[in-house]
C-alpha atoms as a PDB file:
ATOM      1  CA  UNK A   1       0.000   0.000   0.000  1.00  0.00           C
ATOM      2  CA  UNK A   2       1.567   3.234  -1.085  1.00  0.00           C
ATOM      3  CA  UNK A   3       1.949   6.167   1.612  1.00  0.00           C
ATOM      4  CA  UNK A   4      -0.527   8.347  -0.222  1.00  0.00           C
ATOM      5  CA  UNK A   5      -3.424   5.251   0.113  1.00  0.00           C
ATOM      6  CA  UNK A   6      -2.464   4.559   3.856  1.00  0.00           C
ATOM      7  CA  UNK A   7      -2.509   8.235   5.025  1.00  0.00           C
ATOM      8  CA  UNK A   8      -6.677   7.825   2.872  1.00  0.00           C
ATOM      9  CA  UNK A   9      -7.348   4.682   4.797  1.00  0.00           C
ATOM     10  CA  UNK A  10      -6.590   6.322   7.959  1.00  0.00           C
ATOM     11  CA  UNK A  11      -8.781   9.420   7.077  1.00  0.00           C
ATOM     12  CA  UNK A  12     -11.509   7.552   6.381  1.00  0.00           C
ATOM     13  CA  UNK A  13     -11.289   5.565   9.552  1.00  0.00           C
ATOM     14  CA  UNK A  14     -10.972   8.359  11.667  1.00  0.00           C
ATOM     15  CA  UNK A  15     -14.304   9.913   9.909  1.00  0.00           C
ATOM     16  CA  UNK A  16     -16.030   6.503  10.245  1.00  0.00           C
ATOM     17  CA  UNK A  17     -14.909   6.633  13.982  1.00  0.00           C
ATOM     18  CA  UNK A  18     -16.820   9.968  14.568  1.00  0.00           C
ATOM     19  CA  UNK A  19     -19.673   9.433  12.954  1.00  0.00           C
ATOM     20  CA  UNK A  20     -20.529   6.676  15.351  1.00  0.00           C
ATOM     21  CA  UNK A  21     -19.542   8.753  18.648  1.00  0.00           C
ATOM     22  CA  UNK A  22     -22.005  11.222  17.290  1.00  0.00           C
ATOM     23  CA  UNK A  23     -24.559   8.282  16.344  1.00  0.00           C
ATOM     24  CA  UNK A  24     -24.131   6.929  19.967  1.00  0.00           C
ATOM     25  CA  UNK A  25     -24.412  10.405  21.593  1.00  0.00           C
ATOM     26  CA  UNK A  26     -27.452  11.022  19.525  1.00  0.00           C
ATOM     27  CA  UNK A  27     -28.944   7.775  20.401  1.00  0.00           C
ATOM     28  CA  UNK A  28     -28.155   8.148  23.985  1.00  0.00           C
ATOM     29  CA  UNK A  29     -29.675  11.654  23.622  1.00  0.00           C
ATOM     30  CA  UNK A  30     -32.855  10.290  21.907  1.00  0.00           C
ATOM     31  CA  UNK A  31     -33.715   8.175  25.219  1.00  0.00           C
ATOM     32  CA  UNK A  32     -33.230  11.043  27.665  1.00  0.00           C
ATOM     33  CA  UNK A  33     -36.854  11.990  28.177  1.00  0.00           C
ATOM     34  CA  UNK A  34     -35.943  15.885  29.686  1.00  0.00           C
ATOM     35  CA  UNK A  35     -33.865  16.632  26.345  1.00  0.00           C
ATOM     36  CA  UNK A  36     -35.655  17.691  23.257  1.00  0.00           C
ATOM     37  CA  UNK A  37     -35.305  15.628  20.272  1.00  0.00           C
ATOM     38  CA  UNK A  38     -34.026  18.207  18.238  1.00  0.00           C
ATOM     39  CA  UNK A  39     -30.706  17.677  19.968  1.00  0.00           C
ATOM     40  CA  UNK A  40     -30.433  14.223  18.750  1.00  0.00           C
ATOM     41  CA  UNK A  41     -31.706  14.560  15.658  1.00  0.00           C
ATOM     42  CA  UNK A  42     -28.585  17.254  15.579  1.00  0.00           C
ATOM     43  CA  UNK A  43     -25.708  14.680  16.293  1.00  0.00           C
ATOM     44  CA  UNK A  44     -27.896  12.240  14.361  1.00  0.00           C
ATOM     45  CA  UNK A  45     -26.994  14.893  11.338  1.00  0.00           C
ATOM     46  CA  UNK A  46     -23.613  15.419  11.865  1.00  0.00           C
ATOM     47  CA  UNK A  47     -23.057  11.563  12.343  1.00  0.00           C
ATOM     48  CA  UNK A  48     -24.776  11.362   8.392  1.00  0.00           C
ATOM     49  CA  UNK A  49     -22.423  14.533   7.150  1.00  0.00           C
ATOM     50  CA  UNK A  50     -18.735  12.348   8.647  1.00  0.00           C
ATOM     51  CA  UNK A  51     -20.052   9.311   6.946  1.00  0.00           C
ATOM     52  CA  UNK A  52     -20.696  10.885   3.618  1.00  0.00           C
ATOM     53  CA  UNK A  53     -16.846  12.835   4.486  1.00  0.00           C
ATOM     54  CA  UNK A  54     -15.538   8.902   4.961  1.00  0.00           C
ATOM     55  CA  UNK A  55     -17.162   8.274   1.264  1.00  0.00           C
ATOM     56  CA  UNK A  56     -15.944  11.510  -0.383  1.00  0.00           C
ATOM     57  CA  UNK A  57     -12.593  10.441   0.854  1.00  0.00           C
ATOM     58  CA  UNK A  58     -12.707   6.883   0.518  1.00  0.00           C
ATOM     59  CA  UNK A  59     -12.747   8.119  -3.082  1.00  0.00           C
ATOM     60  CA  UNK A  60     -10.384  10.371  -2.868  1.00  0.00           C
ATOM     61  CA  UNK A  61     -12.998  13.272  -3.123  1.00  0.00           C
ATOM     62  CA  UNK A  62     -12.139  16.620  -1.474  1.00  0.00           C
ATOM     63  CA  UNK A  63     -15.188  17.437   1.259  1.00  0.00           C
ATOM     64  CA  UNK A  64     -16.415  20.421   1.476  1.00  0.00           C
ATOM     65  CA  UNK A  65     -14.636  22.370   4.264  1.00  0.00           C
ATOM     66  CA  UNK A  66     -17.951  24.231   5.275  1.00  0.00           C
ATOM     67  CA  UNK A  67     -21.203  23.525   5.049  1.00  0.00           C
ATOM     68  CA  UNK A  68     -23.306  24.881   2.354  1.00  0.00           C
ATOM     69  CA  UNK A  69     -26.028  27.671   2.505  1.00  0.00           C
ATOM     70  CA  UNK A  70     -28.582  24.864   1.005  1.00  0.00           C
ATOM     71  CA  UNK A  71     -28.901  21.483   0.115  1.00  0.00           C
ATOM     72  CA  UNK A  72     -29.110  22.058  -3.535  1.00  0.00           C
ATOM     73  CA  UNK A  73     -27.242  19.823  -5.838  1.00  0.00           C
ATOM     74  CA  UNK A  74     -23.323  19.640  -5.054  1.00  0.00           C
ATOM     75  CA  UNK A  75     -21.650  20.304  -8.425  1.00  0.00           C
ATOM     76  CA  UNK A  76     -18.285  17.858  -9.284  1.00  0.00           C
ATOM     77  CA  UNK A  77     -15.211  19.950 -10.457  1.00  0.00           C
ATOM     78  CA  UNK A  78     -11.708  19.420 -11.287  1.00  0.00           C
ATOM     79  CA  UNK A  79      -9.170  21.106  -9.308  1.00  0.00           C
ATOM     80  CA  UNK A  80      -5.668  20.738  -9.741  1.00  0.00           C
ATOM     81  CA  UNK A  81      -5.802  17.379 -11.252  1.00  0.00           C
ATOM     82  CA  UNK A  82      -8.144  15.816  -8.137  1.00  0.00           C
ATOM     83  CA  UNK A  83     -11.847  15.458  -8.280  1.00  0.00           C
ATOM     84  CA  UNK A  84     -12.958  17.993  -5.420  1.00  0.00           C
ATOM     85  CA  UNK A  85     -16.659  19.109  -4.315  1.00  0.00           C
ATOM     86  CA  UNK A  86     -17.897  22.582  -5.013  1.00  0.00           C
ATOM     87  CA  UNK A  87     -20.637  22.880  -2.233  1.00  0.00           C
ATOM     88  CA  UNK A  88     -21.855  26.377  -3.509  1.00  0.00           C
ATOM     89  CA  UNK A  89     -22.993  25.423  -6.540  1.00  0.00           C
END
């Protein structure tokens, strides 16, 4: 395995990793009747946003470094060579 692919795997491991501490916390959060779901549903998104990061670079896709103002449709691009996401499309 080349440097380039290891230093990938590990990215994509450490997104994988957390995305389920947020899924847990969320979960945990869903059962705590004096919390409002909205908080759960909240790490419950951001759990959903590092798993789609751990596909983006799984295939070797740039994330987006910030969050867009919409969900519209994400645009593909070339940048320098490397397929990258252009979140303000």
């Amino acid at each position: 395995m080349t440097e380039r692919a290891e230093r990938l795997r590990r990215e994509v491991w450490r997104w994988l990793r957390l995305a389920r501490e947020d899924l847990a916390a969320a979960m945990h959060l869903a059962d705590a009747a004096h919390l409002p779901y909205r908080v759960a549903c909240l790490l419950a998104q951001q759990a959903a946003e590092k798993a789609i990061k751990a596909v983006l670079v799984a295939e070797d896709i740039d994330p987006p470094k910030r969050r867009p103002g919409s969900s519209a449709a994400i645009r593909m691009s070339r940048q320098r060579g490397r397929r990258s996401i252009d979140p303000w499309f």
